[in-house]
C-alpha atoms as a PDB file:
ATOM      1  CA  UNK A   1     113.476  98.133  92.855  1.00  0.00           C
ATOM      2  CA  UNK A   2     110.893  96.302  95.586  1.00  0.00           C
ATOM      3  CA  UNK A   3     110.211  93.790  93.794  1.00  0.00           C
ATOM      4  CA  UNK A   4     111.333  90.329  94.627  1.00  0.00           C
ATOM      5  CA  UNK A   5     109.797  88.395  91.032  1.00  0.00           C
ATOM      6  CA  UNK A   6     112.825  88.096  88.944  1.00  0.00           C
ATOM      7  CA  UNK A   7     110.737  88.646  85.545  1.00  0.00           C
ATOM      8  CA  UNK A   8     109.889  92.045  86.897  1.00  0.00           C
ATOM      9  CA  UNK A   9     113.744  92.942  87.793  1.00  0.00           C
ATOM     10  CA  UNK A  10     114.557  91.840  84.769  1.00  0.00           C
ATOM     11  CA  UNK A  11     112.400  94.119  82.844  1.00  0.00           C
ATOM     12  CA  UNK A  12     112.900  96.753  85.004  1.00  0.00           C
ATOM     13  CA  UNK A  13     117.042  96.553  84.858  1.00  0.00           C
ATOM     14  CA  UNK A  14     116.566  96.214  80.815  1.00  0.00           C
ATOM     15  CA  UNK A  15     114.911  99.568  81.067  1.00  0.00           C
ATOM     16  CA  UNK A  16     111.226  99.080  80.495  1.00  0.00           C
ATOM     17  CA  UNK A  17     109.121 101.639  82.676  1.00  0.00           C
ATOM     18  CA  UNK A  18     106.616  99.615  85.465  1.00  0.00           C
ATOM     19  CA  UNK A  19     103.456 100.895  86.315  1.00  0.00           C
ATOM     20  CA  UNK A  20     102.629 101.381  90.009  1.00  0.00           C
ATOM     21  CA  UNK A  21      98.952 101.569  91.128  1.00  0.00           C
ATOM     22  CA  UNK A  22      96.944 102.076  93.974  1.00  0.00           C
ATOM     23  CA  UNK A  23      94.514  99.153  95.116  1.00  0.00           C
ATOM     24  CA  UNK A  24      91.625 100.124  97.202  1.00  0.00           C
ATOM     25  CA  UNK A  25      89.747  96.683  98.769  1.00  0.00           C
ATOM     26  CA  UNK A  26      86.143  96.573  99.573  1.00  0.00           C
ATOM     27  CA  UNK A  27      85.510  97.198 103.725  1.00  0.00           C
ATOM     28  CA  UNK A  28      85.061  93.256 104.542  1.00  0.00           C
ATOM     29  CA  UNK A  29      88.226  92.144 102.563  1.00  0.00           C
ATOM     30  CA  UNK A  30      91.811  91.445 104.039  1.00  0.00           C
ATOM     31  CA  UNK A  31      94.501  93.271 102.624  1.00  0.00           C
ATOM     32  CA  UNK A  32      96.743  89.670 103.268  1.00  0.00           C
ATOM     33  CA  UNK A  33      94.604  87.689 101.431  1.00  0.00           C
ATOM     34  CA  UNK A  34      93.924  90.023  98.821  1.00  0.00           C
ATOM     35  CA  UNK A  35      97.278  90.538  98.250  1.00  0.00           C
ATOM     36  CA  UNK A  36      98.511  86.844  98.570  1.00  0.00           C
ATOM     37  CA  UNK A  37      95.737  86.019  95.920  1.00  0.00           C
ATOM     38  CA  UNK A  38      96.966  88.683  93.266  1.00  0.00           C
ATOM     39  CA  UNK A  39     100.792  87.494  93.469  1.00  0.00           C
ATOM     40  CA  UNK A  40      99.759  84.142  92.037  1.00  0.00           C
ATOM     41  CA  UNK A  41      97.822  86.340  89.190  1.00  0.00           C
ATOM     42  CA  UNK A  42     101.057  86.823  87.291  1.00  0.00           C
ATOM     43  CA  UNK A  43     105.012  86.733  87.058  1.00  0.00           C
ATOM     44  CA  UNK A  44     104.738  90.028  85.442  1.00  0.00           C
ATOM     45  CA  UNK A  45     102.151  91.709  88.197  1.00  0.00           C
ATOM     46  CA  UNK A  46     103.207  92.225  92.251  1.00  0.00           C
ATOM     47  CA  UNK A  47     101.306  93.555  95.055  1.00  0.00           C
ATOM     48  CA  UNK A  48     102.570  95.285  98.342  1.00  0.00           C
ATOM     49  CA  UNK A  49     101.025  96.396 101.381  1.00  0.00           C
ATOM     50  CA  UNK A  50     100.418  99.925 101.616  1.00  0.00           C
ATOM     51  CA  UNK A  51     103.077 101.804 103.557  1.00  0.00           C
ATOM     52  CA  UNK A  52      99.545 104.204 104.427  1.00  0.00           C
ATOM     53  CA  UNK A  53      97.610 101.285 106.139  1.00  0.00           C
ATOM     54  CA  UNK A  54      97.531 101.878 109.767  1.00  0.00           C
ATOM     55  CA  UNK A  55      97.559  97.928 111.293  1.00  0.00           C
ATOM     56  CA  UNK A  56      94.681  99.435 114.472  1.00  0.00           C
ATOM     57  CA  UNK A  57      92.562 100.806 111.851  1.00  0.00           C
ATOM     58  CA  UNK A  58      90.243  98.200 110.128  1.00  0.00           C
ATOM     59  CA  UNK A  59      89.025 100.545 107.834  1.00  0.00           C
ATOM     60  CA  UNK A  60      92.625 100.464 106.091  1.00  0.00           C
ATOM     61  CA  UNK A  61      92.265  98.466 103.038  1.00  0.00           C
ATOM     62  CA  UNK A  62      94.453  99.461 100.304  1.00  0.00           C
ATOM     63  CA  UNK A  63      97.298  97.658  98.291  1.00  0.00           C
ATOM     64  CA  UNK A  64     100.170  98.985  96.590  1.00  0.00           C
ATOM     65  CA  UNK A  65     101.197  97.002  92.867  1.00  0.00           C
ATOM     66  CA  UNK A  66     103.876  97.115  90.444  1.00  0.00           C
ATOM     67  CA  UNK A  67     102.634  95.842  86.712  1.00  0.00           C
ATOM     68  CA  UNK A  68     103.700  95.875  83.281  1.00  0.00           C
ATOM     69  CA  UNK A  69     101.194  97.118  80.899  1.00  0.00           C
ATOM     70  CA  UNK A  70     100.799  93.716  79.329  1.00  0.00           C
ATOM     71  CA  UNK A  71     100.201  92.000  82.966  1.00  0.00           C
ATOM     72  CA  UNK A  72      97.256  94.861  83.549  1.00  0.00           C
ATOM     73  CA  UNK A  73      95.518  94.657  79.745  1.00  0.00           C
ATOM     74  CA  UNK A  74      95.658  90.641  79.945  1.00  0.00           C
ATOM     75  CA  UNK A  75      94.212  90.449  84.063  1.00  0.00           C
ATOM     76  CA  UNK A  76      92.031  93.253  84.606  1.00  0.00           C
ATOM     77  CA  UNK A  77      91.703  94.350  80.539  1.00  0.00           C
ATOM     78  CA  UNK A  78      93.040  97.908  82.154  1.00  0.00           C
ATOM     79  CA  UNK A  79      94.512  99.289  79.046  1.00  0.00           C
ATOM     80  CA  UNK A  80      97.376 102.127  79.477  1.00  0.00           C
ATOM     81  CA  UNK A  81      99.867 103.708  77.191  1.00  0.00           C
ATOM     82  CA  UNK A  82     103.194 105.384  76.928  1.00  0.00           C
ATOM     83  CA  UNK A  83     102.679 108.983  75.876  1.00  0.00           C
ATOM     84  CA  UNK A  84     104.896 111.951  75.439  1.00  0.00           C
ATOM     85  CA  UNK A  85     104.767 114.444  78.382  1.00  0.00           C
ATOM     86  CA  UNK A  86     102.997 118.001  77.159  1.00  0.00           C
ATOM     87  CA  UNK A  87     105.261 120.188  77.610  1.00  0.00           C
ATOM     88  CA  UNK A  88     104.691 124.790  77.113  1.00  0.00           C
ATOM     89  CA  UNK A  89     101.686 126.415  77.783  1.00  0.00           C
ATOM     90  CA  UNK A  90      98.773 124.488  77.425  1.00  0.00           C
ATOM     91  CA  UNK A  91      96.740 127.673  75.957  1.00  0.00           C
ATOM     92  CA  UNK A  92      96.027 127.088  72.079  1.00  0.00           C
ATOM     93  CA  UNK A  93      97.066 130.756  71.419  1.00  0.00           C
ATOM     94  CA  UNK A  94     100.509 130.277  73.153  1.00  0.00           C
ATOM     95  CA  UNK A  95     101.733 127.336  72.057  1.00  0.00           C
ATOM     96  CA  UNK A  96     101.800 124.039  73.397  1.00  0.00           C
ATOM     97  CA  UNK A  97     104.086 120.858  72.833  1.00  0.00           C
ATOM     98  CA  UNK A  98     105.803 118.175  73.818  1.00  0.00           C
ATOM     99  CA  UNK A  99     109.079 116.956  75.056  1.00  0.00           C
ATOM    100  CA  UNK A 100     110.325 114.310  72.849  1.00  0.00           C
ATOM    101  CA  UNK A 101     112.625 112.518  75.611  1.00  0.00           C
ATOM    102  CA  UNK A 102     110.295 111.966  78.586  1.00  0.00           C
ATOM    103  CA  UNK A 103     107.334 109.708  78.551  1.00  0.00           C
ATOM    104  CA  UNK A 104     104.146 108.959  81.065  1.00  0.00           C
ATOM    105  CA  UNK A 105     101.525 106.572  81.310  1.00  0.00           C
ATOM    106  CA  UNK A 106      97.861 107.558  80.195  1.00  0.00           C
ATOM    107  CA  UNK A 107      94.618 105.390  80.653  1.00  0.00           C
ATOM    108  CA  UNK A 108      93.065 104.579  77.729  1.00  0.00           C
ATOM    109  CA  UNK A 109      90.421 102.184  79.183  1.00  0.00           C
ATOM    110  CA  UNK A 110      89.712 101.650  82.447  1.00  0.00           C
ATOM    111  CA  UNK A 111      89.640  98.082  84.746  1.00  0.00           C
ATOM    112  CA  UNK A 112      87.417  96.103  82.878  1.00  0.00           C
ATOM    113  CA  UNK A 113      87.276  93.162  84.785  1.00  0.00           C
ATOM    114  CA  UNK A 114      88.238  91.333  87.805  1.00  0.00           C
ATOM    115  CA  UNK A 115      89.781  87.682  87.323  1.00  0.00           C
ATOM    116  CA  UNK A 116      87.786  85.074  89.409  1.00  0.00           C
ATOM    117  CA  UNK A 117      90.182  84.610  92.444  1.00  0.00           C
ATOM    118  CA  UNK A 118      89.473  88.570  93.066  1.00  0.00           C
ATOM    119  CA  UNK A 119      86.102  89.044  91.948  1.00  0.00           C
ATOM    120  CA  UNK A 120      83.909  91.186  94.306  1.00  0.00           C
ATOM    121  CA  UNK A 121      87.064  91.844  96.255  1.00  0.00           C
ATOM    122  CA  UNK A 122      88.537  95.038  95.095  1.00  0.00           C
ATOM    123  CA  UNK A 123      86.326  98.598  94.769  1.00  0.00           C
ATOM    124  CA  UNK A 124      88.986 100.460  92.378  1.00  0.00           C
ATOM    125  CA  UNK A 125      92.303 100.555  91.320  1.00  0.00           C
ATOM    126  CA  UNK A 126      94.023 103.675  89.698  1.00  0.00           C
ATOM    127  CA  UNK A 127      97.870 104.736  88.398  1.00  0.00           C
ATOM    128  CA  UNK A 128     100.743 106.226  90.532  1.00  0.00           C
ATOM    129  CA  UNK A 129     102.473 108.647  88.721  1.00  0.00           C
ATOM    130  CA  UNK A 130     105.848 108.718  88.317  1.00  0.00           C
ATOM    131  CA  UNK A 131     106.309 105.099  89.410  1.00  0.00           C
ATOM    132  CA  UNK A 132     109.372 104.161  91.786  1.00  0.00           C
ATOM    133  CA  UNK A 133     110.670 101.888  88.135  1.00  0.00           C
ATOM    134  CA  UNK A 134     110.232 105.003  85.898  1.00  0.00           C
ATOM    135  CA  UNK A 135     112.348 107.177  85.052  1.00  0.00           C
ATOM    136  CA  UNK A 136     110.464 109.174  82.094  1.00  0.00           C
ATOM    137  CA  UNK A 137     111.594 106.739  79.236  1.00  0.00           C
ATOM    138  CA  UNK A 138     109.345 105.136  76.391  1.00  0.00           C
ATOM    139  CA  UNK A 139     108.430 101.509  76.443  1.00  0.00           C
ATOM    140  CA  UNK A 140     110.278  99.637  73.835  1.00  0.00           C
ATOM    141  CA  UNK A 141     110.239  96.572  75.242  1.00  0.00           C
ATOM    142  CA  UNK A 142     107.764  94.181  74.708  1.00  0.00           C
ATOM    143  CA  UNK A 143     107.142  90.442  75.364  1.00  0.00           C
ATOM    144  CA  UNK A 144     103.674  88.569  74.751  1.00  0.00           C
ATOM    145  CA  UNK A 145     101.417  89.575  72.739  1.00  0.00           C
ATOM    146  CA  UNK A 146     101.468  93.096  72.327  1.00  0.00           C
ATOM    147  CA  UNK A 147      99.329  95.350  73.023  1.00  0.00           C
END
């Protein structure tokens, strides 16, 4: 695991499933200050630079973040569930499925808001599938209020 908040590698060694996400900034904004700003967001939320940025372009401006789904509903109201992964042929006359043992994430709502600090800063954000903390499981543990 990346991350260096030890609430996250706590979770993450217990076994619940992170979420990672792409952050894409608006052209003016710096991806340090950005970043810096959304670490102090949250114990449960962390933000990386983007191993894609290339440090001569200026037009770079994306982030890289590791979240629960609690830390994203309660900053950014971004609300995302554990589902079971369709498995068979997704043709009604041929069956279709799922497979009971593996798990992904599916948005339910989309970023809502934007807390203060990062207001006006950030064009879009949107899930990385599988994250580098998830290994297909379901998300049994909670903490917080849930969601």
């Amino acid at each position: 695991m990346k991350s260096k908040k030890s609430f996250l590698v706590c979770l993450a060694t217990l076994g619940k499933p992170l979420i990672d996400f792409s952050i894409h900034l608006q052209p003016d904004q710096s991806c340090d200050e950005v970043m810096h700003l959304m670490n102090e967001l949250a114990d449960d939320l962390e933000i990386f630079p983007s191993p894609y940025n290339d440090p001569g372009d200026s037009e770079s401006h994306s982030l890289w973040g590791t979240a629960t789904r609690e830390a994203l509903a309660r900053e950014f109201g971004w609300i995302i569930h554990r589902v079971k992964f369709r498995a068979g042929n997704l043709e009604p006359d041929q069956g279709e499925g799922t497979n009971q043992n593996y798990f992904h994430w599916e948005e339910m709502t989309p970023v809502q808001y934007y807390p203060e600090s990062i207001r006006g800063k950030i064009k879009s954000m949107g899930i990385d599938q599988p994250g580098a903390d998830d290994d297909g499981q379901d998300d049994v543990i909670t903490y917080g209020d849930s969601i």
